[in-house]
N, C-alpha and C. Protein backbone atom coordinates (compact mmCIF):
# COMPACT_ATOMS: atom_id res chain seq x y z
N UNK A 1 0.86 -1.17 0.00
CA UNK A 1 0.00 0.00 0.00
C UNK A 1 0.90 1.23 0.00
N UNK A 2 0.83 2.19 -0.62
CA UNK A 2 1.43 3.20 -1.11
C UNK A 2 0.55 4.33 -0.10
N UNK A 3 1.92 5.77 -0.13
CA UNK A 3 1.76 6.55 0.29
C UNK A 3 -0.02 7.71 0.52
N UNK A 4 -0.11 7.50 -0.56
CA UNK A 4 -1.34 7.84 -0.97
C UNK A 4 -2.43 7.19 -0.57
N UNK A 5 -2.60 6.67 -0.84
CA UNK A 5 -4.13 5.67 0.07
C UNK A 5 -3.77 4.94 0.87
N UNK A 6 -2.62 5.51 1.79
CA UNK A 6 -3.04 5.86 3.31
C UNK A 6 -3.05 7.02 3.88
N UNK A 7 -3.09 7.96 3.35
CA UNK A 7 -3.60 9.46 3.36
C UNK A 7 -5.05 9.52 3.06
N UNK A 8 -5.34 8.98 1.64
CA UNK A 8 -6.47 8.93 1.63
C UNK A 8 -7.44 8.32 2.80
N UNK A 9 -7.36 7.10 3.08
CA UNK A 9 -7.88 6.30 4.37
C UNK A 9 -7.94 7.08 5.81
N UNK A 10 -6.69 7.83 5.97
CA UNK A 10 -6.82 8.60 7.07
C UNK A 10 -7.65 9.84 7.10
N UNK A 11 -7.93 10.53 5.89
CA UNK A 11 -8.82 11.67 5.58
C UNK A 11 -10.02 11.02 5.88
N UNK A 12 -10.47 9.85 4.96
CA UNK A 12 -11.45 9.48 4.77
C UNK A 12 -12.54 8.98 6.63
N UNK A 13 -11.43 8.40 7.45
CA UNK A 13 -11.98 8.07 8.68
C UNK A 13 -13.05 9.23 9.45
N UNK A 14 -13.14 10.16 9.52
CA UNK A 14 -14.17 11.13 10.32
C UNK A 14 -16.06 10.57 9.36
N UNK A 15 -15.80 10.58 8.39
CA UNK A 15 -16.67 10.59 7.55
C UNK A 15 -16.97 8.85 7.62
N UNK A 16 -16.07 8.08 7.63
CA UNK A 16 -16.47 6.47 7.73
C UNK A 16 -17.21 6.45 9.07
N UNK A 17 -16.46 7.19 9.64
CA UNK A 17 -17.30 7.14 11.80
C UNK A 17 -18.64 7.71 11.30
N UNK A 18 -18.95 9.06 10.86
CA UNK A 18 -20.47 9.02 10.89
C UNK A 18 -21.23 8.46 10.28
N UNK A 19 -20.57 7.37 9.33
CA UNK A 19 -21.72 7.05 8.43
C UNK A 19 -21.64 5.46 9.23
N UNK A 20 -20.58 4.88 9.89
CA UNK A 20 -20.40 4.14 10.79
C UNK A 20 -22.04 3.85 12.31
N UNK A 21 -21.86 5.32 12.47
CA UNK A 21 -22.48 5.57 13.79
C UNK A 21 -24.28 5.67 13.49
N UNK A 22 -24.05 6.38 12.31
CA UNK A 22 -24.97 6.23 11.72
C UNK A 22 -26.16 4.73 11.53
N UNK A 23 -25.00 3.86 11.18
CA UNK A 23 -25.99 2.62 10.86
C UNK A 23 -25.97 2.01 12.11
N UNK A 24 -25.14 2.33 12.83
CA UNK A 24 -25.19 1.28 13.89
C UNK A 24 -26.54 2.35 15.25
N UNK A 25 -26.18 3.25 15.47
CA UNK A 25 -27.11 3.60 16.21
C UNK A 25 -26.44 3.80 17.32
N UNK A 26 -25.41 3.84 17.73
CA UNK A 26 -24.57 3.44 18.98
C UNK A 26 -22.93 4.43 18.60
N UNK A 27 -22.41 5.23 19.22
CA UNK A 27 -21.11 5.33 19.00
C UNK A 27 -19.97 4.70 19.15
N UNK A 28 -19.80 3.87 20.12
CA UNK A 28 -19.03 2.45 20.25
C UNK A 28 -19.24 1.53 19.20
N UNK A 29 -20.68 1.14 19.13
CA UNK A 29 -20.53 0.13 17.81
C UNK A 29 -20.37 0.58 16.49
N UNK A 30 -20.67 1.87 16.42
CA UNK A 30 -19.88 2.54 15.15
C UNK A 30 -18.38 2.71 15.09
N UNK A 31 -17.38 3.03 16.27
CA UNK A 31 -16.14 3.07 16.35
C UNK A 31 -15.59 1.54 16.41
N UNK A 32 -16.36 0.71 16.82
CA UNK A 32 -15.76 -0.94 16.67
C UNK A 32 -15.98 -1.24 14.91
N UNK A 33 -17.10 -0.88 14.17
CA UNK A 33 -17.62 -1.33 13.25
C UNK A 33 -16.35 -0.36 11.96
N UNK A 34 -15.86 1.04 12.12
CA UNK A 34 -14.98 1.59 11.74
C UNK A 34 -13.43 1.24 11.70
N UNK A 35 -13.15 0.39 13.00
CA UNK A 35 -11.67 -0.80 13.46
C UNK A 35 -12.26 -1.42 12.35
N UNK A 36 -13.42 -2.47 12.61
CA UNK A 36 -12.94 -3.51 11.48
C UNK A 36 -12.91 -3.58 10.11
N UNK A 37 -14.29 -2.13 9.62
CA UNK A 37 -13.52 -1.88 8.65
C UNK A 37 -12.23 -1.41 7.76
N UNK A 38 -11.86 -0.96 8.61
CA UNK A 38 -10.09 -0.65 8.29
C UNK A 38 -9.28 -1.52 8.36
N UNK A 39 -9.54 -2.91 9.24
CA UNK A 39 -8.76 -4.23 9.24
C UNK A 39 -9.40 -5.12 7.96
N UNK A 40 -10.38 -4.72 7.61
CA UNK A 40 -10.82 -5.11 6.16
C UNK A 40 -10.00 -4.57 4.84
N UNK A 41 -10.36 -3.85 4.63
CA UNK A 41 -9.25 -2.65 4.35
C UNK A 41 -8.16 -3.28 3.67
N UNK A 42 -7.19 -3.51 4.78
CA UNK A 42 -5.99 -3.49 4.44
C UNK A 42 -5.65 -5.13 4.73
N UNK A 43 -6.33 -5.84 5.31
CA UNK A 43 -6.49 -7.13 4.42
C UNK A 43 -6.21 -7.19 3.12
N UNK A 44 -7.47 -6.65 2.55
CA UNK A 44 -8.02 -6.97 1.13
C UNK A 44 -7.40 -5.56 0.45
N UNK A 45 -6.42 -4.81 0.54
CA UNK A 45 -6.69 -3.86 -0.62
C UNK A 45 -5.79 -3.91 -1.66
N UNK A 46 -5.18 -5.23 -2.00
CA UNK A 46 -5.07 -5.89 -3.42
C UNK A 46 -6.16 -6.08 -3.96
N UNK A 47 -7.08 -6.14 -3.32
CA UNK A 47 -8.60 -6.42 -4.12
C UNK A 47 -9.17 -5.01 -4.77
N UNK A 48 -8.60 -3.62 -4.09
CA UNK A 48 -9.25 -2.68 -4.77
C UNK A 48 -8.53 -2.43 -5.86
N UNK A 49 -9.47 -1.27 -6.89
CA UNK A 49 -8.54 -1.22 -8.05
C UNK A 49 -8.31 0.12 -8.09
N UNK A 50 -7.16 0.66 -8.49
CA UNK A 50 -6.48 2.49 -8.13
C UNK A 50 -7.33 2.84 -9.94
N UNK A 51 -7.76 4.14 -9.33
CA UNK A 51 -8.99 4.35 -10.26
C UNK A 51 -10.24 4.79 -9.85
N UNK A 52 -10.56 3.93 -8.68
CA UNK A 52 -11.74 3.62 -8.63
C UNK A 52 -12.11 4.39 -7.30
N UNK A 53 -12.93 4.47 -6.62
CA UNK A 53 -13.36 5.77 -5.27
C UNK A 53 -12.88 4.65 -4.31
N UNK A 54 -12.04 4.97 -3.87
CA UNK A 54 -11.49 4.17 -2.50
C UNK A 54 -12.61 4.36 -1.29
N UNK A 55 -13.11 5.73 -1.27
CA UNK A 55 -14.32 5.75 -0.52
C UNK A 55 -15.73 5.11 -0.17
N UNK A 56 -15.87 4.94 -1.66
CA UNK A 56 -17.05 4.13 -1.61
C UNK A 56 -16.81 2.74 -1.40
N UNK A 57 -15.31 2.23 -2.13
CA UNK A 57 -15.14 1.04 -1.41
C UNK A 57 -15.04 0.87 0.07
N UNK A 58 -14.73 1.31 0.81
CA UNK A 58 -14.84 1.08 2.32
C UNK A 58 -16.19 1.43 2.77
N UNK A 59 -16.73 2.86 2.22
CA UNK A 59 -18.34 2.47 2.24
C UNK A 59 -19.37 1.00 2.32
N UNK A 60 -18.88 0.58 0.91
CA UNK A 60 -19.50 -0.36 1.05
C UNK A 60 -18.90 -1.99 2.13
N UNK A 61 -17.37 -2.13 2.57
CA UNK A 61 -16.84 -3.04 3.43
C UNK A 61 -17.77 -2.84 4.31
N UNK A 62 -17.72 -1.67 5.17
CA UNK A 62 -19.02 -1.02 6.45
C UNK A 62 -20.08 -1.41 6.63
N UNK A 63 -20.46 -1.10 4.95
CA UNK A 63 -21.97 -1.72 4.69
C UNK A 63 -22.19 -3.29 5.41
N UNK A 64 -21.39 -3.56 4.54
CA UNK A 64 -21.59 -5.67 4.91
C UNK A 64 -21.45 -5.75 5.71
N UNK A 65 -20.01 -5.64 6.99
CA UNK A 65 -20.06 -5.81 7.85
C UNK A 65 -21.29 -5.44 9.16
N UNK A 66 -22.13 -4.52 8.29
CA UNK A 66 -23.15 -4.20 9.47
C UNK A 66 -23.77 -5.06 9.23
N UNK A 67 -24.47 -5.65 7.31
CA UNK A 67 -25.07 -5.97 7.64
C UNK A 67 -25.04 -7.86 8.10
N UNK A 68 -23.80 -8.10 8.27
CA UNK A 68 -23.33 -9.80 8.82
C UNK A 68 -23.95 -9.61 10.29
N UNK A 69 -23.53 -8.51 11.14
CA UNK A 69 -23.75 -8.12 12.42
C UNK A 69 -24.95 -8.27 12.55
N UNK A 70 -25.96 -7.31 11.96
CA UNK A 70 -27.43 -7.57 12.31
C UNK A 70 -27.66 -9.13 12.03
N UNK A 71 -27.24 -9.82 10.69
CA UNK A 71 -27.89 -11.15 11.29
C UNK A 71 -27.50 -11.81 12.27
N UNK A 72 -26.12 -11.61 12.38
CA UNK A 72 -25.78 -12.42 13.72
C UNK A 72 -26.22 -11.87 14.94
N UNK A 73 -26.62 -10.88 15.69
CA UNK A 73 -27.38 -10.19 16.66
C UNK A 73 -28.76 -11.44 16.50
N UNK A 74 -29.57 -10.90 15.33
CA UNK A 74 -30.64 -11.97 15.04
C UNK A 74 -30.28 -13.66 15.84
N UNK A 75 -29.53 -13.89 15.88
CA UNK A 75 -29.33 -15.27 16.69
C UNK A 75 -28.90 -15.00 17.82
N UNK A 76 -27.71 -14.39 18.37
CA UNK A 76 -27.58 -14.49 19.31
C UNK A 76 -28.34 -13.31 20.31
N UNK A 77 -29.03 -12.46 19.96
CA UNK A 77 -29.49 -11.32 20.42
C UNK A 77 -28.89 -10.49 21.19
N UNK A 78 -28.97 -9.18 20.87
CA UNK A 78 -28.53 -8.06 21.35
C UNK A 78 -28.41 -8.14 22.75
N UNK A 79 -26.88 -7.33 23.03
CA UNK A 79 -26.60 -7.07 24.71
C UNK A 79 -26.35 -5.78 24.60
N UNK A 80 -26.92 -5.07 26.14
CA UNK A 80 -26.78 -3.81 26.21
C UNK A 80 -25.74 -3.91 27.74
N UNK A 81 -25.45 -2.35 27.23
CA UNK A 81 -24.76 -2.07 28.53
C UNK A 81 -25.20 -0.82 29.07
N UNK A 82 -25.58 -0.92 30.31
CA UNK A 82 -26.54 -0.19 31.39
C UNK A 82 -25.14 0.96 31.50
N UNK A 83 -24.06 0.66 32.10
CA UNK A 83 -23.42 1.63 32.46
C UNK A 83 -22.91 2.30 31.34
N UNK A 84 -23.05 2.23 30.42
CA UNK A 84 -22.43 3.27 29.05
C UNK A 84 -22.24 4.28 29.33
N UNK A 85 -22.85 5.51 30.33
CA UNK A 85 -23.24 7.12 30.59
C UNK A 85 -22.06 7.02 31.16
N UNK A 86 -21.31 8.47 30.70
CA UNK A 86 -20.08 8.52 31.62
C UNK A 86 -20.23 9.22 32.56
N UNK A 87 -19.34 9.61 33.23
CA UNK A 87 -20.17 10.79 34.30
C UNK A 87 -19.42 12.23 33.76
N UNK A 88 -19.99 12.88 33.46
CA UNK A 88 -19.59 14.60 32.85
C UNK A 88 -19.80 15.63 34.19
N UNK A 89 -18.35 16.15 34.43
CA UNK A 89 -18.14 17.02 35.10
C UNK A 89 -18.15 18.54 34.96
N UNK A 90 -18.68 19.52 35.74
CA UNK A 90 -18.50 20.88 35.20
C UNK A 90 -19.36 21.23 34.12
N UNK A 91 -20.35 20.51 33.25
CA UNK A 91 -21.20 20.81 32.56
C UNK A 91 -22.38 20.68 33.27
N UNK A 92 -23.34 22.04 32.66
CA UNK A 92 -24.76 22.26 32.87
C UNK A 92 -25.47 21.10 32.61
N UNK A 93 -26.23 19.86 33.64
CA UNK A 93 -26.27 18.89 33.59
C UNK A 93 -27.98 18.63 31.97
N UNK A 94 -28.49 19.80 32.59
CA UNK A 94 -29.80 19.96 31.81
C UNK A 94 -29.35 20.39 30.31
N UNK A 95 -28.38 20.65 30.28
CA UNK A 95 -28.35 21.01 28.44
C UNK A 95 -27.40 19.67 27.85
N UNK A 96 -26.60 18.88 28.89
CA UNK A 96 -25.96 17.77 28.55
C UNK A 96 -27.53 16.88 28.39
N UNK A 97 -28.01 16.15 29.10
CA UNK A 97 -29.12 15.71 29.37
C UNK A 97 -30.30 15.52 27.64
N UNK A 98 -30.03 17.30 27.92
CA UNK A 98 -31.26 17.35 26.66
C UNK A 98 -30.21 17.20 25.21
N UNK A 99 -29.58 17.35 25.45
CA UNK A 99 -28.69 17.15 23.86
C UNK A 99 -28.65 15.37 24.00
N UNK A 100 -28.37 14.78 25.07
CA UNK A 100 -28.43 13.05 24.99
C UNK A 100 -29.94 12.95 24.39
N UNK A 101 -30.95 13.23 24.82
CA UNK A 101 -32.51 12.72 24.90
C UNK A 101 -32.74 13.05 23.40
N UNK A 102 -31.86 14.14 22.93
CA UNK A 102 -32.52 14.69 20.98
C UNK A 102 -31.59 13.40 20.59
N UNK A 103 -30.16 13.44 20.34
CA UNK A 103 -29.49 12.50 20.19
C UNK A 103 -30.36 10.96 20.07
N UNK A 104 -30.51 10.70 21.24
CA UNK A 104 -31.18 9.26 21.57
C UNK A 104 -32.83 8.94 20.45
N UNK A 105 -33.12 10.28 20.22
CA UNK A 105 -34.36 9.90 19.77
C UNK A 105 -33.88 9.87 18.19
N UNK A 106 -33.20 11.03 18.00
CA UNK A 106 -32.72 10.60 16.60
C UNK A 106 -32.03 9.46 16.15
N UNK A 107 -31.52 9.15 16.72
CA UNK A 107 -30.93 7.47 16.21
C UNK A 107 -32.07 6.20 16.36
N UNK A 108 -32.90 6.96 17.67
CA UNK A 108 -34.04 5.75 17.77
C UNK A 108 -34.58 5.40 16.61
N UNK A 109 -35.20 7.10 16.14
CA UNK A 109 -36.03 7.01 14.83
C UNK A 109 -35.10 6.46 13.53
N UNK A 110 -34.26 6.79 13.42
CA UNK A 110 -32.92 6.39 12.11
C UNK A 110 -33.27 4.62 12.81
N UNK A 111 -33.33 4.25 13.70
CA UNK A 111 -33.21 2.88 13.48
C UNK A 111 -34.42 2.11 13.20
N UNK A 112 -35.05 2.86 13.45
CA UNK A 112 -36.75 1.97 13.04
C UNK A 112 -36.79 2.29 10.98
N UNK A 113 -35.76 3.07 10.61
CA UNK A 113 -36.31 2.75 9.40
C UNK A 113 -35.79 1.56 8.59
N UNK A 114 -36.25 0.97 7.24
CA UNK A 114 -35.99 -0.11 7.23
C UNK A 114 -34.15 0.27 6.66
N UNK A 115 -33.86 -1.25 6.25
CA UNK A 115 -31.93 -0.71 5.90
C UNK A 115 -31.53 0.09 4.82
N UNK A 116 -32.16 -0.72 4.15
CA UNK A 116 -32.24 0.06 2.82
C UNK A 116 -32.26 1.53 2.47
N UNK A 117 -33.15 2.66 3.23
CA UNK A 117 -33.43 3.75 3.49
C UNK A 117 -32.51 4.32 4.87
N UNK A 118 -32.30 3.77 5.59
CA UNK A 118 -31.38 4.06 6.63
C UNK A 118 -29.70 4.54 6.18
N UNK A 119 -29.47 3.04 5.33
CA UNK A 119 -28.08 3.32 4.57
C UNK A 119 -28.11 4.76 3.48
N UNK A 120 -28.99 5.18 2.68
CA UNK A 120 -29.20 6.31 1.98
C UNK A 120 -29.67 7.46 2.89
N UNK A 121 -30.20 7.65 3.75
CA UNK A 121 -30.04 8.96 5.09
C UNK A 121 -28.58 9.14 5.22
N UNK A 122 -28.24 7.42 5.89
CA UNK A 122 -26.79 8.45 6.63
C UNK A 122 -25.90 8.51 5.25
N UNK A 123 -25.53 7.97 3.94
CA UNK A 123 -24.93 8.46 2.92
C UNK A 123 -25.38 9.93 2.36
N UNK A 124 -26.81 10.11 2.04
CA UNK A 124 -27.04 11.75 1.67
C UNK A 124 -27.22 13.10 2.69
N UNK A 125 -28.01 12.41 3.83
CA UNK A 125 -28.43 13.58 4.76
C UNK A 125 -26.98 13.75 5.32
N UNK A 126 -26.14 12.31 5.76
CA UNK A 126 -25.20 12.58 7.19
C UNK A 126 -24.05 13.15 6.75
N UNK A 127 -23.29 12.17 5.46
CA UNK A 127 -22.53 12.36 4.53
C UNK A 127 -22.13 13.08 3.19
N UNK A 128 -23.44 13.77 3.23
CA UNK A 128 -23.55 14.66 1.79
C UNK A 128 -22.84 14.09 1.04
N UNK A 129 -23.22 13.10 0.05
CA UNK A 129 -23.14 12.68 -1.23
C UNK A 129 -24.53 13.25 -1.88
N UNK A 130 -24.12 13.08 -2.98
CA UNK A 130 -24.75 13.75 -3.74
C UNK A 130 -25.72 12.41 -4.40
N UNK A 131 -27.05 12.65 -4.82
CA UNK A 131 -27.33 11.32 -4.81
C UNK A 131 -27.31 10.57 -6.01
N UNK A 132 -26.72 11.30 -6.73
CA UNK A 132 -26.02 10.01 -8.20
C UNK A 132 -24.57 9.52 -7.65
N UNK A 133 -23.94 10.06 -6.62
CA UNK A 133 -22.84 9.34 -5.84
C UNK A 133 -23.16 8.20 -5.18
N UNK A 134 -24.97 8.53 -4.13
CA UNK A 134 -24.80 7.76 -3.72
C UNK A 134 -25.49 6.13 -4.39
N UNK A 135 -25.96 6.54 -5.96
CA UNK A 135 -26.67 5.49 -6.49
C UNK A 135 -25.23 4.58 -7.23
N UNK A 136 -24.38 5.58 -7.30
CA UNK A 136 -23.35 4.54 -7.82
C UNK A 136 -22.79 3.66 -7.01
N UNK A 137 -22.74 4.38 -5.63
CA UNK A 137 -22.16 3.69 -4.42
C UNK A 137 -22.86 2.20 -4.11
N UNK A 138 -24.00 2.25 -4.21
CA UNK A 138 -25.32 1.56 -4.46
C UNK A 138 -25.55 0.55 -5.19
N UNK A 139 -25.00 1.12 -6.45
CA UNK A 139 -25.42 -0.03 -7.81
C UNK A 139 -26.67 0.46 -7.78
N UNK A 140 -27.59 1.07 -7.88
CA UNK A 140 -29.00 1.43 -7.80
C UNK A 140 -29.33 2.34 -8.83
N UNK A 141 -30.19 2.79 -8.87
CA UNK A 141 -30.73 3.94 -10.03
C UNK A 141 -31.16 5.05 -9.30
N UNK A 142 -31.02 5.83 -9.48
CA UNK A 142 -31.08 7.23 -8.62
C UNK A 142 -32.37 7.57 -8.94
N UNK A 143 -33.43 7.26 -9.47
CA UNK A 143 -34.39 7.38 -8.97
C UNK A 143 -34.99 6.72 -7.79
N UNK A 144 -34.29 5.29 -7.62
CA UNK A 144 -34.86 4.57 -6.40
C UNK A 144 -34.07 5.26 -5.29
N UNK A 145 -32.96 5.98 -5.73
CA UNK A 145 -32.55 6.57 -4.26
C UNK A 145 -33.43 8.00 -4.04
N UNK A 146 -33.76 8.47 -4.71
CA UNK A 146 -34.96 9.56 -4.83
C UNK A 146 -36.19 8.92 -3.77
N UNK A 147 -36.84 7.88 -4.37
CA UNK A 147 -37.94 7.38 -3.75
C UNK A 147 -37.59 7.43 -2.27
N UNK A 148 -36.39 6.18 -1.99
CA UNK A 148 -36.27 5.73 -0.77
C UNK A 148 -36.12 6.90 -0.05
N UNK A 149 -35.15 8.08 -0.33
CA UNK A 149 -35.14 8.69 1.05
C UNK A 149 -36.34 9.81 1.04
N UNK A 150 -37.26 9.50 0.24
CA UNK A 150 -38.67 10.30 -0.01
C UNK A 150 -39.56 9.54 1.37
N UNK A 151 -39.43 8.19 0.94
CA UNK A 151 -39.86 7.94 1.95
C UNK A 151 -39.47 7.98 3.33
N UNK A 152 -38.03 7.59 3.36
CA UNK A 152 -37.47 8.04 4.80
C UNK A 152 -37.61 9.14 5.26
N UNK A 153 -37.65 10.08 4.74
CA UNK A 153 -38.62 11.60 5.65
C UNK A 153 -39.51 11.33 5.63
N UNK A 154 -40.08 11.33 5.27
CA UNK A 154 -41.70 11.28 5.60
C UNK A 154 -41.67 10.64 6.98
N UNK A 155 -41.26 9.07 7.11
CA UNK A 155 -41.40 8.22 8.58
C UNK A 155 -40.43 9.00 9.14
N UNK A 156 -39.75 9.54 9.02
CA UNK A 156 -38.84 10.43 10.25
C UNK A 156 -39.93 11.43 10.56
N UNK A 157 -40.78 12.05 9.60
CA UNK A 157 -40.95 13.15 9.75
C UNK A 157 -42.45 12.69 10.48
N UNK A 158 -43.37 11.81 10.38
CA UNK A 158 -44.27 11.54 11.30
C UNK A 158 -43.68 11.23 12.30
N UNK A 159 -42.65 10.40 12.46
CA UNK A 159 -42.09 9.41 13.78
C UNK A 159 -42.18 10.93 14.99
N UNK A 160 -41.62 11.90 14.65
CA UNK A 160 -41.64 13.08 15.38
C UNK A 160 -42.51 13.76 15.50
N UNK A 161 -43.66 13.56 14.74
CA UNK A 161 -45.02 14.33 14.97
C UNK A 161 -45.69 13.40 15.99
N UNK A 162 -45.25 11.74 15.46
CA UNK A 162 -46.07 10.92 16.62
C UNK A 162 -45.53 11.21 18.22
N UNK A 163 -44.27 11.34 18.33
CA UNK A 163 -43.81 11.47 19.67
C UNK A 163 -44.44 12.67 20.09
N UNK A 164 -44.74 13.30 19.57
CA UNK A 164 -45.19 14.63 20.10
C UNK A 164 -46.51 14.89 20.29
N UNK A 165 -47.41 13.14 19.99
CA UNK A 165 -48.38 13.40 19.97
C UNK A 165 -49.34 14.03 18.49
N UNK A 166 -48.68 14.42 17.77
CA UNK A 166 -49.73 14.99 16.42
C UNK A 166 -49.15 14.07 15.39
N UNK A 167 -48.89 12.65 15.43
CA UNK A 167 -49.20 12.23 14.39
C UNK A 167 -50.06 11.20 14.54
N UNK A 168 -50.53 10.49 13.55
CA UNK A 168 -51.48 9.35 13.50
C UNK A 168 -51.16 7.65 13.92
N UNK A 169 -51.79 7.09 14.59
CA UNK A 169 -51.43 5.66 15.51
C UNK A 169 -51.03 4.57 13.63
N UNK A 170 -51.56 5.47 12.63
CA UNK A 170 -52.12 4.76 11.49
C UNK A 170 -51.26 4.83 10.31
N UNK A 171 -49.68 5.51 10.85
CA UNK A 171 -48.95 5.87 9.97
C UNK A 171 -49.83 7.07 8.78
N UNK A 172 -50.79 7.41 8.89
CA UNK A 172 -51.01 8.19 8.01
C UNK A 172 -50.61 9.79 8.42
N UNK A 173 -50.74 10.75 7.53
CA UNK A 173 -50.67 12.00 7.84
C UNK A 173 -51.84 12.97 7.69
N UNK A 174 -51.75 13.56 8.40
CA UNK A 174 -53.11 15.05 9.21
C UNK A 174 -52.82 15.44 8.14
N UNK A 175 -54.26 15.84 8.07
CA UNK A 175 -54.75 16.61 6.63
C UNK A 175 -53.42 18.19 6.74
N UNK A 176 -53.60 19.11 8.98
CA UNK A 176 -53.31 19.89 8.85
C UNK A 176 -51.85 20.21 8.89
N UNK A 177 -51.40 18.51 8.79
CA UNK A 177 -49.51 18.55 8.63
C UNK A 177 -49.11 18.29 7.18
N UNK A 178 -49.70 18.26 6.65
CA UNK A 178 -49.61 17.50 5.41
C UNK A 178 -48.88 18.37 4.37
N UNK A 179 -49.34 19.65 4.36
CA UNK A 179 -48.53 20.53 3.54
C UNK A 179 -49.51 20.03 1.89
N UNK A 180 -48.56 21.29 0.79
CA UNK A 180 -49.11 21.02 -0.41
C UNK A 180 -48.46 20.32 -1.10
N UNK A 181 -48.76 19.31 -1.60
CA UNK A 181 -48.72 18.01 -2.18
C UNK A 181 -47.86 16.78 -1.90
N UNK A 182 -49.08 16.97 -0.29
CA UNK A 182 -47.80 15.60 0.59
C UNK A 182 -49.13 14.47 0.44
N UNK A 183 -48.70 13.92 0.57
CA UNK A 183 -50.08 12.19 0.67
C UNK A 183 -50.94 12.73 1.58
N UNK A 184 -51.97 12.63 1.12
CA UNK A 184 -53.63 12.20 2.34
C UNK A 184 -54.08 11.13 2.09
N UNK A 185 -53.28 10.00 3.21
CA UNK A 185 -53.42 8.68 3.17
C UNK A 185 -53.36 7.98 4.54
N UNK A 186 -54.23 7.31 4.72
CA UNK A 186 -54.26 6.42 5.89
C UNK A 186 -53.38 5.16 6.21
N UNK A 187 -52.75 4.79 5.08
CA UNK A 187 -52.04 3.65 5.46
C UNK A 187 -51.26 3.99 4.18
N UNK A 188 -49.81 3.10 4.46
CA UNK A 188 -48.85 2.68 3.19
C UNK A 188 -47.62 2.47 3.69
N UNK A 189 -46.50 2.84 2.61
CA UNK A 189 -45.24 2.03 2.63
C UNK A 189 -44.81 3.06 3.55
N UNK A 190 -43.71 2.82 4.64
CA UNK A 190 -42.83 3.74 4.63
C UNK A 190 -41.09 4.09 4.21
């Protein structure tokens, strides 16, 4: 491995962590899931070809590896750890507090969407790609990345009307949230 793409790799790491943290929902399992992609990496990077977006290739290593993880979670099921909170000193405990609780809900909601749409949030919203970047990244057609994260706002964007109480038990949307030319529909995909 040459001078260069390991410069590149080292630039590239801030941006692998959020899109890391992103899928995982967790900052630890995004910084473990970021180790192994980089021990992937450089395993395999006779396998990449110089030319080609080194970025999106580790993009996509990330990808898999999350998604091997979720099935294997699927069997052995998820462990949490109670003590995770560190203890923060000298900070205003109520603005630490409320920045955890926005935090916490935003990843809640990022995780209830399905993967597919989750992986295109944190690539366009988190990562600003652009989204014929991120359909190449993809293999996809950039109109389906159009759709999907059409739909992923939307369920973000009720998921937060429901917590708050003004959205519908029915996934549908209020006539008076609805805006001009959003769905008036009682049920569907999200």
């Amino acid at each position: 491995m040459n001078d260069e793409v390991r410069e590149r790799m080292i630039e590239f790491l801030p941006r692998l962590r959020r899109f890391a943290c992103a899928l995982t929902g967790n900052v630890d399992e995004g910084d473990d899931l970021v180790q192994e992609t980089c021990a992937r990496v450089l395993e395999r990077i006779d396998q990449w070809r110089p030319g080609t977006a080194l970025e999106s290739w580790m993009f996509r290593i990330a990808q898999n590896l999350w998604k091997d993880q979720m099935r294997a979670r699927k069997v052995r099921g998820e462990t949490v750890d109670v003590g995770a909170l560190p203890e923060i000193v000298g900070t205003d405990g109520r603005e630490v507090m409320d920045g955890r609780l926005a935090l916490a809900a935003v990843l809640r909601d990022l995780s209830r969407l399905p993967e597919d749409q989750r992986v295109l949030v944190a690539l366009v919203c988190i990562e600003g790609l652009a989204y014929k970047e991120a359909a190449e990244m993809l293999d996809i057609p950039i109109g389906t990345v159009m759709s999907r994260l059409a739909r992923a706002r939307r369920a973000l964007h009720q998921t937060m009307f429901d917590d708050e109480g003004g959205g519908r038990e029915d996934g549908g949307v209020k006539e008076d949230q609805a805006g001009a030319g959003a769905p008036h529909r009682a049920s569907g995909r999200s």
